[in-house]
N, C-alpha and C. Protein backbone atom coordinates (compact mmCIF):
# COMPACT_ATOMS: atom_id res chain seq x y z
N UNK A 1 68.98 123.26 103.10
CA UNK A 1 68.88 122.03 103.86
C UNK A 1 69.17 122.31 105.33
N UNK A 2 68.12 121.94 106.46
CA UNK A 2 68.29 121.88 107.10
C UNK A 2 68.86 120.75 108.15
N UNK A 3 69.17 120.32 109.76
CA UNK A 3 69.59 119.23 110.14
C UNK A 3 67.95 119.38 110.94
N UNK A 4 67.18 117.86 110.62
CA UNK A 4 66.05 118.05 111.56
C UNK A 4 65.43 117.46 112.93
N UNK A 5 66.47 116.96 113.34
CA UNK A 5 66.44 116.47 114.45
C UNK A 5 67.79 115.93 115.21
N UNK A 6 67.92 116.04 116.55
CA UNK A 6 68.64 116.04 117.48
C UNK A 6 69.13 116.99 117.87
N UNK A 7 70.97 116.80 117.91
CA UNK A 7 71.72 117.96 119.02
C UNK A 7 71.74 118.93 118.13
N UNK A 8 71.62 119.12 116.38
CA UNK A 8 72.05 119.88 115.89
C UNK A 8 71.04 120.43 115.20
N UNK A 9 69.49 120.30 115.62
CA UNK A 9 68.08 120.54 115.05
C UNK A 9 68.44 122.19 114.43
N UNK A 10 68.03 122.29 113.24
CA UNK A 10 67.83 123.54 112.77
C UNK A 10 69.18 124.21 112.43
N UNK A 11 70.36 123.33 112.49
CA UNK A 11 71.49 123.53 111.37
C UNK A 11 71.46 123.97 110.10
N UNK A 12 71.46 124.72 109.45
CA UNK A 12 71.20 125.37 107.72
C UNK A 12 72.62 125.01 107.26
N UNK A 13 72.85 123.40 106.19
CA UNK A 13 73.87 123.31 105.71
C UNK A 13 73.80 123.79 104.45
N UNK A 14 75.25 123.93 103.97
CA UNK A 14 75.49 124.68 102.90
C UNK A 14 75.46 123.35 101.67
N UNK A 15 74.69 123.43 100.70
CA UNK A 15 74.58 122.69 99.80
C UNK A 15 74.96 123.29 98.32
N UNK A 16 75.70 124.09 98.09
CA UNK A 16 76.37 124.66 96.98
C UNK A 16 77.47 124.17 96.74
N UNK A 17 77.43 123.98 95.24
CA UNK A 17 78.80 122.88 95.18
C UNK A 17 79.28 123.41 93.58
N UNK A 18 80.54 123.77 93.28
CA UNK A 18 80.40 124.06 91.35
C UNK A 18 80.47 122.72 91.47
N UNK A 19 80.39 122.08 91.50
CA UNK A 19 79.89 120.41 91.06
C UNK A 19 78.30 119.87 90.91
N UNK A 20 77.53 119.62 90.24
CA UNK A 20 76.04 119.13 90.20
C UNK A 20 75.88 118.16 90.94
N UNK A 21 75.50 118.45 92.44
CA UNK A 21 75.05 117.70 93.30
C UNK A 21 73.45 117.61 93.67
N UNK A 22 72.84 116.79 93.88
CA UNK A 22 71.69 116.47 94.40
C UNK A 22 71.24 116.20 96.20
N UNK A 23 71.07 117.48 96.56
CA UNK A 23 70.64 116.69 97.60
C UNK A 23 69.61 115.85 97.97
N UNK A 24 69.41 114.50 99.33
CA UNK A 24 68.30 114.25 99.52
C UNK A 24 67.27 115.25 99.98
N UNK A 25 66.30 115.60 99.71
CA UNK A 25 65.19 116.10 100.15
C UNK A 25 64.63 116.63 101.43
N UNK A 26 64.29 117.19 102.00
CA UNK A 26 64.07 117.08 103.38
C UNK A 26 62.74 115.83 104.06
N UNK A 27 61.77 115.67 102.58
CA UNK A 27 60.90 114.96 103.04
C UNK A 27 61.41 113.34 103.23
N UNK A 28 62.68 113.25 102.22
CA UNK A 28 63.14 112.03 102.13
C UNK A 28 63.49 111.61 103.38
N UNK A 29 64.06 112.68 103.63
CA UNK A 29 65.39 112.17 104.88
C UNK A 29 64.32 112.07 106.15
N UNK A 30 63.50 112.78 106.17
CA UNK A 30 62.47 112.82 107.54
C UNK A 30 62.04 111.12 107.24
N UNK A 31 61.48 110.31 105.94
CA UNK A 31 61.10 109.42 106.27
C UNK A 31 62.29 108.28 106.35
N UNK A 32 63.27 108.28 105.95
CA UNK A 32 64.60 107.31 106.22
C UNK A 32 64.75 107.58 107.44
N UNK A 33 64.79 108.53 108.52
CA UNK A 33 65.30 108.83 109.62
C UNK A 33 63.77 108.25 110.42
N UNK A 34 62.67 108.27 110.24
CA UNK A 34 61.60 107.78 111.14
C UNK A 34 61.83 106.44 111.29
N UNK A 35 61.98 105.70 110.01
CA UNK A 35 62.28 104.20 110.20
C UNK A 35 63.51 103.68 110.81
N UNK A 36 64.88 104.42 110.61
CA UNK A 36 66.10 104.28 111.06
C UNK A 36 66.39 104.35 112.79
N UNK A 37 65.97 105.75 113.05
CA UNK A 37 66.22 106.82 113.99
C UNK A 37 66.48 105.99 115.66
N UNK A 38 65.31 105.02 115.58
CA UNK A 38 65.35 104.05 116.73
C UNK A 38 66.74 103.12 116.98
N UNK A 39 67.19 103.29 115.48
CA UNK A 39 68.64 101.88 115.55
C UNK A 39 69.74 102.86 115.62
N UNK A 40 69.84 104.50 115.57
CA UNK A 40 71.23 105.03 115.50
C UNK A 40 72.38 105.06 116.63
N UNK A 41 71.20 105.50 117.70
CA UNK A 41 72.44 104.97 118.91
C UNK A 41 73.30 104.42 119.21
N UNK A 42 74.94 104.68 119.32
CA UNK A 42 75.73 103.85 119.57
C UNK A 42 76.32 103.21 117.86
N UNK A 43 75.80 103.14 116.81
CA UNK A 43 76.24 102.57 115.41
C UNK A 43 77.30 103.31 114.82
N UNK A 44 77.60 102.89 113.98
CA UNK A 44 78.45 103.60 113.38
C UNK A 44 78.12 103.63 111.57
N UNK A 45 77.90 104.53 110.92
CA UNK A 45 77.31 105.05 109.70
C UNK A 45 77.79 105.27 108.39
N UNK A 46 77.97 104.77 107.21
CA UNK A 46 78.37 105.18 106.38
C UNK A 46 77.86 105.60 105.17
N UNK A 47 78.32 107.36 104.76
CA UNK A 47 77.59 107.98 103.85
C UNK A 47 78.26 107.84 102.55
N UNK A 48 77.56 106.91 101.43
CA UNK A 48 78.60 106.68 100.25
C UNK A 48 77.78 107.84 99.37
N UNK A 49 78.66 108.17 98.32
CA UNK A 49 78.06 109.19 97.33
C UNK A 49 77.67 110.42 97.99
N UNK A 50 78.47 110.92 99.43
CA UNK A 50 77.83 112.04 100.44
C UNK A 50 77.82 113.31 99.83
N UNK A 51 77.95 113.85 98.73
CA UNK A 51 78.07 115.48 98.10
C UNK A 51 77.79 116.41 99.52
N UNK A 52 76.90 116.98 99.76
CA UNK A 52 76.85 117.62 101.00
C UNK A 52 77.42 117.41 102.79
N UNK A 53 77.15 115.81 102.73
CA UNK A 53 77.46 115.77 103.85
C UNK A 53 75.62 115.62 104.66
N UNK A 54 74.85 115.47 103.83
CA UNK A 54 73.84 116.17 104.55
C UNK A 54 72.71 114.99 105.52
N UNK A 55 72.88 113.56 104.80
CA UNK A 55 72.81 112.60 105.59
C UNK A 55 73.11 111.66 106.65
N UNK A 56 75.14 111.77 106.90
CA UNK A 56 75.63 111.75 107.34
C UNK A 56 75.72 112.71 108.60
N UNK A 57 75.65 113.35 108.49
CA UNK A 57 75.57 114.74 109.39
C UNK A 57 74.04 114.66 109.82
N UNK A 58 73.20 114.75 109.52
CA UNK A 58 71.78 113.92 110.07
C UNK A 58 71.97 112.77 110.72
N UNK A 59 72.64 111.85 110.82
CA UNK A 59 72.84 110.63 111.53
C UNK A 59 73.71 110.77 113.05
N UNK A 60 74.97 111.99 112.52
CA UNK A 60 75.42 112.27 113.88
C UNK A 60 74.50 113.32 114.92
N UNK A 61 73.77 114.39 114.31
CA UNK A 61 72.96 114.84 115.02
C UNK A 61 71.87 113.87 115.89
N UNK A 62 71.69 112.83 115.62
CA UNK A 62 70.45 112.13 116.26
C UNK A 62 71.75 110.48 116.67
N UNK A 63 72.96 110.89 116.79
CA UNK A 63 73.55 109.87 117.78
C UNK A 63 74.26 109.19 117.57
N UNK A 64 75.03 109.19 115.85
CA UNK A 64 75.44 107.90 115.87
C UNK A 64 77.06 108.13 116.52
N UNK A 65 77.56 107.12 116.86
CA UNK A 65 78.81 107.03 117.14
C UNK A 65 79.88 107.47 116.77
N UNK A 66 79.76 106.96 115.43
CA UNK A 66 81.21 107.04 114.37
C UNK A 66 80.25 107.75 113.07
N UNK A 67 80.66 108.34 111.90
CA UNK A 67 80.15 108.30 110.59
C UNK A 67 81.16 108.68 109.42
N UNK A 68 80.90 107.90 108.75
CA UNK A 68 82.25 107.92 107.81
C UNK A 68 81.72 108.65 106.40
N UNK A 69 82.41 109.63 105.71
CA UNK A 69 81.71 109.97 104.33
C UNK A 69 82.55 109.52 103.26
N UNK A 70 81.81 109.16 101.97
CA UNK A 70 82.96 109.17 100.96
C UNK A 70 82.29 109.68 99.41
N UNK A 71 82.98 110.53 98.97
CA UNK A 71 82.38 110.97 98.02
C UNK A 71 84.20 111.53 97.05
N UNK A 72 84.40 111.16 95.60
CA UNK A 72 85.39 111.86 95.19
C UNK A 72 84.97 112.69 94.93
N UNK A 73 84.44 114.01 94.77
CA UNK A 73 84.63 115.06 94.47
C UNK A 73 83.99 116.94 95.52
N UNK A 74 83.95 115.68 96.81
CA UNK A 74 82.94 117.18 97.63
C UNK A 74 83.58 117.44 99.18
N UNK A 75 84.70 116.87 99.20
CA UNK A 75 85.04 116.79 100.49
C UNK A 75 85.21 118.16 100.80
N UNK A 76 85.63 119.20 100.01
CA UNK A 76 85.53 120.71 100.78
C UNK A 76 84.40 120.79 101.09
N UNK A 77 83.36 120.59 100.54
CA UNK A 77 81.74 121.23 100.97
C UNK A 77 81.74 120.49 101.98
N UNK A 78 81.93 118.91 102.27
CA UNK A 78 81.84 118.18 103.09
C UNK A 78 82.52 118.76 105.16
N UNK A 79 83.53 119.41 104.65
CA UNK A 79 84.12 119.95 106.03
C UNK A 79 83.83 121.13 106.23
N UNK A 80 83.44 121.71 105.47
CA UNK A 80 82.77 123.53 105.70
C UNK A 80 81.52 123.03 106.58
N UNK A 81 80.53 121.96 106.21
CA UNK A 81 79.25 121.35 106.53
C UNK A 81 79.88 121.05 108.00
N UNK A 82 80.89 120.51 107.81
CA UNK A 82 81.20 119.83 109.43
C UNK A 82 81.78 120.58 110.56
N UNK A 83 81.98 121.86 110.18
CA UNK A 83 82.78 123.02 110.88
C UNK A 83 81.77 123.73 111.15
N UNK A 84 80.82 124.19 110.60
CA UNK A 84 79.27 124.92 111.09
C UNK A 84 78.94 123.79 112.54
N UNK A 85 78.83 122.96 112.43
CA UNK A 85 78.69 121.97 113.64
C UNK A 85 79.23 122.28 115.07
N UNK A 86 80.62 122.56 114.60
CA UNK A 86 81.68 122.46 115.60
C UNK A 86 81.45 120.97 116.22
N UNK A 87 81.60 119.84 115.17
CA UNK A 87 81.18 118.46 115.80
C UNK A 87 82.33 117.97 116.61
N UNK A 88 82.22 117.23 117.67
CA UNK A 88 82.43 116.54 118.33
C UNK A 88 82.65 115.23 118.41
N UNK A 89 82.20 114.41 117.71
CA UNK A 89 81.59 113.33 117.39
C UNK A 89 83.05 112.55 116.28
N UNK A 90 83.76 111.43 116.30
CA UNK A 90 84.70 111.01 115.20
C UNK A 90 83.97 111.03 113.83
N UNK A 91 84.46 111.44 113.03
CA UNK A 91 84.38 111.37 111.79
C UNK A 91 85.72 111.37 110.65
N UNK A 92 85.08 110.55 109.40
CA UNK A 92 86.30 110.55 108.38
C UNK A 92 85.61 110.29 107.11
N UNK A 93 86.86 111.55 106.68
CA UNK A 93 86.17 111.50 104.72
C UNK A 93 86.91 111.11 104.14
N UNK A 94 86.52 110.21 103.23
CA UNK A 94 86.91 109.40 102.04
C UNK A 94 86.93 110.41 100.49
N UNK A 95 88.14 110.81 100.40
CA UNK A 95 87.52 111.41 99.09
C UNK A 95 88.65 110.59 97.77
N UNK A 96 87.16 109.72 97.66
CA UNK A 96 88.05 108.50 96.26
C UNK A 96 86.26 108.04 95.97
N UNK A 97 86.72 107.43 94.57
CA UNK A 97 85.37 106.51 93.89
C UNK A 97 85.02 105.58 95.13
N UNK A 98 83.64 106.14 95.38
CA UNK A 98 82.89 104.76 96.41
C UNK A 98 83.22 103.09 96.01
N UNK A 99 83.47 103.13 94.96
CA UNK A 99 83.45 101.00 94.61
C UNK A 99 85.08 100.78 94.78
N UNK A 100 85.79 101.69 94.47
CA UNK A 100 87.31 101.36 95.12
C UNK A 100 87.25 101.43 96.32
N UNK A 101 86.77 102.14 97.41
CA UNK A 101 86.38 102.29 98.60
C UNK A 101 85.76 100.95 99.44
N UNK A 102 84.78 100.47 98.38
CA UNK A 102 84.34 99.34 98.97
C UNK A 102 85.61 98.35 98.79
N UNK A 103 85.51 97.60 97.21
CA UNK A 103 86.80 96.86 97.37
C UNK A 103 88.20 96.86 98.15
N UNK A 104 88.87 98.11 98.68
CA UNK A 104 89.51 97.97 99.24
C UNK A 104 89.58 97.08 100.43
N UNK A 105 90.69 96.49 101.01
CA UNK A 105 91.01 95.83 102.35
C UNK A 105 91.01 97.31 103.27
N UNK A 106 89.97 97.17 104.94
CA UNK A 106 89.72 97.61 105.55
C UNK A 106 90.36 97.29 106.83
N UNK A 107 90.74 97.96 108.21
CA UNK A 107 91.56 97.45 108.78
C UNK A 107 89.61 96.98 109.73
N UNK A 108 89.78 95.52 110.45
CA UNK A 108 88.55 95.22 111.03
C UNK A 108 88.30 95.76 111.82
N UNK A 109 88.47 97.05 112.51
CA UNK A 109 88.06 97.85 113.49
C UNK A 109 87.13 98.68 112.11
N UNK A 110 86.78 99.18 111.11
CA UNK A 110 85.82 99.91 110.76
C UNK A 110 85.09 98.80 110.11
N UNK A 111 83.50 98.90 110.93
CA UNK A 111 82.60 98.47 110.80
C UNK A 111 80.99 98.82 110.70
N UNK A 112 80.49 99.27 109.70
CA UNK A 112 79.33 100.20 109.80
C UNK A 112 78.30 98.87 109.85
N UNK A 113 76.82 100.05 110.68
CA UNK A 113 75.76 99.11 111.02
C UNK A 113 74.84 99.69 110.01
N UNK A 114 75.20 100.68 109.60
CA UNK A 114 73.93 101.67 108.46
C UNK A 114 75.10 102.38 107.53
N UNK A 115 74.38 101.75 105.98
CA UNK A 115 75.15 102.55 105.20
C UNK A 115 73.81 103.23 104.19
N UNK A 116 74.13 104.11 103.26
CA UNK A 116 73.36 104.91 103.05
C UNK A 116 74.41 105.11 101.23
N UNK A 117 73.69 104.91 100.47
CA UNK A 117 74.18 105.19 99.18
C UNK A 117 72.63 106.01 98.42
N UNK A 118 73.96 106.85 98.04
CA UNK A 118 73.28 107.90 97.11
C UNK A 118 73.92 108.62 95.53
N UNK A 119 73.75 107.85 94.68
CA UNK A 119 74.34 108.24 93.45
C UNK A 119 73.92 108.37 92.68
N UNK A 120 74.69 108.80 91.36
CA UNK A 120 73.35 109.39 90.42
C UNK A 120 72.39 108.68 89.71
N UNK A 121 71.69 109.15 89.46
CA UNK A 121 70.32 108.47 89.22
C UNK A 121 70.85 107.67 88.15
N UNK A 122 71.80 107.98 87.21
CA UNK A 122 71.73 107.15 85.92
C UNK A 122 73.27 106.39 86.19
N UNK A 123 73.30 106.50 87.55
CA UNK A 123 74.66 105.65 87.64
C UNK A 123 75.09 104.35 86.97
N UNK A 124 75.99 103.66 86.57
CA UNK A 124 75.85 102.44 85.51
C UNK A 124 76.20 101.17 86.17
N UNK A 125 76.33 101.58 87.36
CA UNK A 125 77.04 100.42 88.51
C UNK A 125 76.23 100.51 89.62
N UNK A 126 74.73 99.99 89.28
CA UNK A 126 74.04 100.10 90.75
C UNK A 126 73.94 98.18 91.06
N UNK A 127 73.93 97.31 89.97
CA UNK A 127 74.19 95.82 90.61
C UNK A 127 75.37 96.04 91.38
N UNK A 128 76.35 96.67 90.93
CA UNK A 128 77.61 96.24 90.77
C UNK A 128 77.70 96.47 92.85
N UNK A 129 77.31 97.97 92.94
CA UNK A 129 77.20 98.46 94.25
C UNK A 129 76.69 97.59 95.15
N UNK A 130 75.24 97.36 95.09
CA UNK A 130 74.67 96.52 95.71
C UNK A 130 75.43 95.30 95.80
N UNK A 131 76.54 94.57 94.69
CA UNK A 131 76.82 93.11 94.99
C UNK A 131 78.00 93.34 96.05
N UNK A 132 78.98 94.71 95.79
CA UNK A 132 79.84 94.94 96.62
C UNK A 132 79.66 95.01 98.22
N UNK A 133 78.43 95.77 98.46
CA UNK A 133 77.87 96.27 99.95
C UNK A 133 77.86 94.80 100.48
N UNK A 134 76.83 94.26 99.87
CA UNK A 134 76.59 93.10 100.14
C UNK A 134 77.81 91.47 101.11
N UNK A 135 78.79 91.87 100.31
CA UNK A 135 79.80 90.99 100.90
C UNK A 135 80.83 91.88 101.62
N UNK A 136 80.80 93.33 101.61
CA UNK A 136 82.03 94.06 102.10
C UNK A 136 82.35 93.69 103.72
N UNK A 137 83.44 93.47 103.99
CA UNK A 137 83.65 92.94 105.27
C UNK A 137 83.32 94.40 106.37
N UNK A 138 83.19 95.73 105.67
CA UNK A 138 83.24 96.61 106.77
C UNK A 138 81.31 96.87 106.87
N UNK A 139 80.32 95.95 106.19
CA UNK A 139 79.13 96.19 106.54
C UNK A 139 78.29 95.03 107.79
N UNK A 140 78.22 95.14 109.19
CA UNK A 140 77.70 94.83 109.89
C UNK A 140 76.41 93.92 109.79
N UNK A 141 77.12 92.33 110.40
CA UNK A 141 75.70 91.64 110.14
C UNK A 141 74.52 92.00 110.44
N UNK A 142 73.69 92.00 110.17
CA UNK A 142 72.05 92.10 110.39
C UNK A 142 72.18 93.87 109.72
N UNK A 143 72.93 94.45 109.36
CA UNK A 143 73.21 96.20 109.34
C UNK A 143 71.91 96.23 108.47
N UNK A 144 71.99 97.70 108.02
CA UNK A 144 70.63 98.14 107.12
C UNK A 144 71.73 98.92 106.09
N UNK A 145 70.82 98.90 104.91
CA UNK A 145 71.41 99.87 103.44
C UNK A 145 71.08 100.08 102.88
N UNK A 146 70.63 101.44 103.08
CA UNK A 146 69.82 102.61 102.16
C UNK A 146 70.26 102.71 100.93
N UNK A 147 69.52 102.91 100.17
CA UNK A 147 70.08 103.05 98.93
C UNK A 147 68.94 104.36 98.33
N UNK A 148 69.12 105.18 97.78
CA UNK A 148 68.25 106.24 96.82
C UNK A 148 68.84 106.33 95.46
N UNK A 149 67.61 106.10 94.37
CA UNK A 149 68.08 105.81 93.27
C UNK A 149 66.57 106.27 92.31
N UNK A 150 66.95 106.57 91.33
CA UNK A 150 65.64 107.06 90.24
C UNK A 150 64.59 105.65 90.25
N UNK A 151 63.45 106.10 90.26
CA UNK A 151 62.96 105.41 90.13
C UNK A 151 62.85 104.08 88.90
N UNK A 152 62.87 104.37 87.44
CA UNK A 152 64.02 103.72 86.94
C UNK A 152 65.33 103.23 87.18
N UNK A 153 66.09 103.75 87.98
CA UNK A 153 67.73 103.46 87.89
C UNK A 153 67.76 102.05 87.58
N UNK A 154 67.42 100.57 88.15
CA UNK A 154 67.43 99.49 88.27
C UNK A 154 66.39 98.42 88.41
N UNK A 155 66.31 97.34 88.65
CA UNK A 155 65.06 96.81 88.63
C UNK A 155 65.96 95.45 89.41
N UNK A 156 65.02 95.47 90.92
CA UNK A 156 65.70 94.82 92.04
C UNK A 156 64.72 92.73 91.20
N UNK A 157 66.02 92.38 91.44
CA UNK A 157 65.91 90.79 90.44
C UNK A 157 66.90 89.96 91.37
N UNK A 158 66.54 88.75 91.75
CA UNK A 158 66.95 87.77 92.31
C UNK A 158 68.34 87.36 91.44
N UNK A 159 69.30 87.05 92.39
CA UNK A 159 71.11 86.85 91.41
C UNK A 159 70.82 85.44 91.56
N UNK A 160 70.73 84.72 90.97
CA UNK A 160 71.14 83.07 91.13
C UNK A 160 71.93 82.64 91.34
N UNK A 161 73.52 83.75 90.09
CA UNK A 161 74.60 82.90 90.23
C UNK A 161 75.18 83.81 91.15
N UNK A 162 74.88 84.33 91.75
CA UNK A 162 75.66 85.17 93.30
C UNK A 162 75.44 83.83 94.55
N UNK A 163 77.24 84.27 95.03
CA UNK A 163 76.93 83.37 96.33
C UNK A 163 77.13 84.62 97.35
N UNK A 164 77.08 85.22 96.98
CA UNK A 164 77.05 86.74 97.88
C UNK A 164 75.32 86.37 99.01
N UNK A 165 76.17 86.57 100.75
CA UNK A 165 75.64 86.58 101.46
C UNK A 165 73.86 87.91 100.94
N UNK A 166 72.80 87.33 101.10
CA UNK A 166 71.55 88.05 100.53
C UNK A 166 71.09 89.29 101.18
N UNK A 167 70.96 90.41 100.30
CA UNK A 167 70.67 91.25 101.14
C UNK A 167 68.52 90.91 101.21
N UNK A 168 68.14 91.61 102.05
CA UNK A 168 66.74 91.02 102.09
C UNK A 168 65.75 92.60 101.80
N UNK A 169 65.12 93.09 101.29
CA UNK A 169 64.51 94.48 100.51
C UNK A 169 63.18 94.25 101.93
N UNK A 170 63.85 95.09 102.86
CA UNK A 170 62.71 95.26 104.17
C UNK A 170 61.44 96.86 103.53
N UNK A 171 61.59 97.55 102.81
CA UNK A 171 60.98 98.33 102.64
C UNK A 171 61.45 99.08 101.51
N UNK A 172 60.14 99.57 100.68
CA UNK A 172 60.66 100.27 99.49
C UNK A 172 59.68 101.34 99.28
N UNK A 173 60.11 103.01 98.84
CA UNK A 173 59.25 103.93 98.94
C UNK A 173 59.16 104.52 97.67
N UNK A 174 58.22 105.05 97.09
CA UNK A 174 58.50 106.14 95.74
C UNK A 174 58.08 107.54 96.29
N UNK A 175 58.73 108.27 95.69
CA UNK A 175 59.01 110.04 96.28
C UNK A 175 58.84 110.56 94.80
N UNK A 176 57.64 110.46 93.84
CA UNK A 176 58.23 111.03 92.59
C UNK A 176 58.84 110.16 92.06
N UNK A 177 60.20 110.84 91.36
CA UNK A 177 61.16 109.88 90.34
C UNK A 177 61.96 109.59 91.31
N UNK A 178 62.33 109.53 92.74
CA UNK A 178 63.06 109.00 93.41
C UNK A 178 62.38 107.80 93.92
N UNK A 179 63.45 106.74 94.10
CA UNK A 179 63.06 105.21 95.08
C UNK A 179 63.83 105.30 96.28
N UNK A 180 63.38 105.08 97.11
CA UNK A 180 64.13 104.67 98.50
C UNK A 180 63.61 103.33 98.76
N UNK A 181 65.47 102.12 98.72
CA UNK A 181 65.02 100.98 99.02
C UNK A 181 66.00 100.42 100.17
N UNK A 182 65.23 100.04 101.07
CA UNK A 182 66.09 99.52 102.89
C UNK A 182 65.94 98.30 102.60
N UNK A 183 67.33 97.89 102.53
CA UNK A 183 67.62 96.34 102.42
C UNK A 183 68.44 95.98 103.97
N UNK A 184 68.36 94.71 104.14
CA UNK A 184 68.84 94.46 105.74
C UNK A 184 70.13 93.27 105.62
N UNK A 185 71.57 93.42 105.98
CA UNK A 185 72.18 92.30 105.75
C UNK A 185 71.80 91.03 106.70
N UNK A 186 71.56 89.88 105.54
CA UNK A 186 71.64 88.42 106.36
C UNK A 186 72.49 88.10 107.38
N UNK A 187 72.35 87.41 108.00
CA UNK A 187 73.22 87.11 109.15
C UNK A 187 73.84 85.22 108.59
């Protein structure tokens, strides 16, 4: 995996993990980052399910402000990734279950404008994720939230009995057995 654009173009991160991690793709990330790339400036980013580090670290190469990772089980690979950098840039890793992460109380200074979830394909909590993102006080009105998921994983269905502020499905891609779906928070 390379980093393919910005300050850190042509970075070779280390994606070896004794843990079974998946990275995104390079073709993936080239097309999340074409549609994104214009809004990173100045935002601040959050990589849930980050195993590598390798999206997150794509987001600070091309500008973002702040980027936060959280993944329980990769945070060494995660800072080896961030030390090849020699970054500059604030960053902080979360290493706990992403949905305790969300639920938790946040202090209101962390506020992401782009979050980015990536878990396993047969994860059993992808409503559950989506209902969390959705109302979490640290996701930025109007923000965007990536999500990559098997193309099976879920099947995107209107909540009725949710009073959870709506997320709105601005674009959806198939890659193979992968889905990439950009949802945008309501304001």
């Amino acid at each position: 995996m390379k980093v393919q654009a910005g300050r850190y173009k042509g970075t070779v991160l280390r994606t070896k993990s004794p843990l079974l991690i998946r990275p995104t793709t390079d073709s993936i990330k080239s097309w999340i980052f074409q549609i994104i790339d214009p809004s990173l400036s100045g935002v601040s980013f959050l990589d849930l399910f980050a195993g590598s580090g390798n999206i997150g670290i794509e987001a600070i190469s091309r500008g973002c402000q702040f980027t936060a990772f959280v993944d329980n089980a990769t945070e060494t690979l995660i800072r080896k990734n961030l030390k090849i950098l020699n970054n500059i840039i604030p960053v902080q890793i979360y290493s706990e279950d992403v949905l305790h992460f969300l639920r938790r109380r946040h202090p209101a200074k962390m506020m992401f404008h782009i979050i980015f979830a990536d878990p396993p394909y047969q994860y059993p909590y992808f409503f559950e994720l989506i209902r969390i993102i959705a109302t979490a006080q640290i996701f930025a009105e109007e923000g965007l939230f990536i999500l990559e998921s098997g193309k099976h994983s879920f099947t995107i269905e209107p909540d009725e009995t949710s009073s959870a502020p709506p997320l709105s499905l601005l674009r959806e891609k198939y890659f193979g057995e992968t889905r990439i779906s950009i949802f945008q928070k309501e304001s």
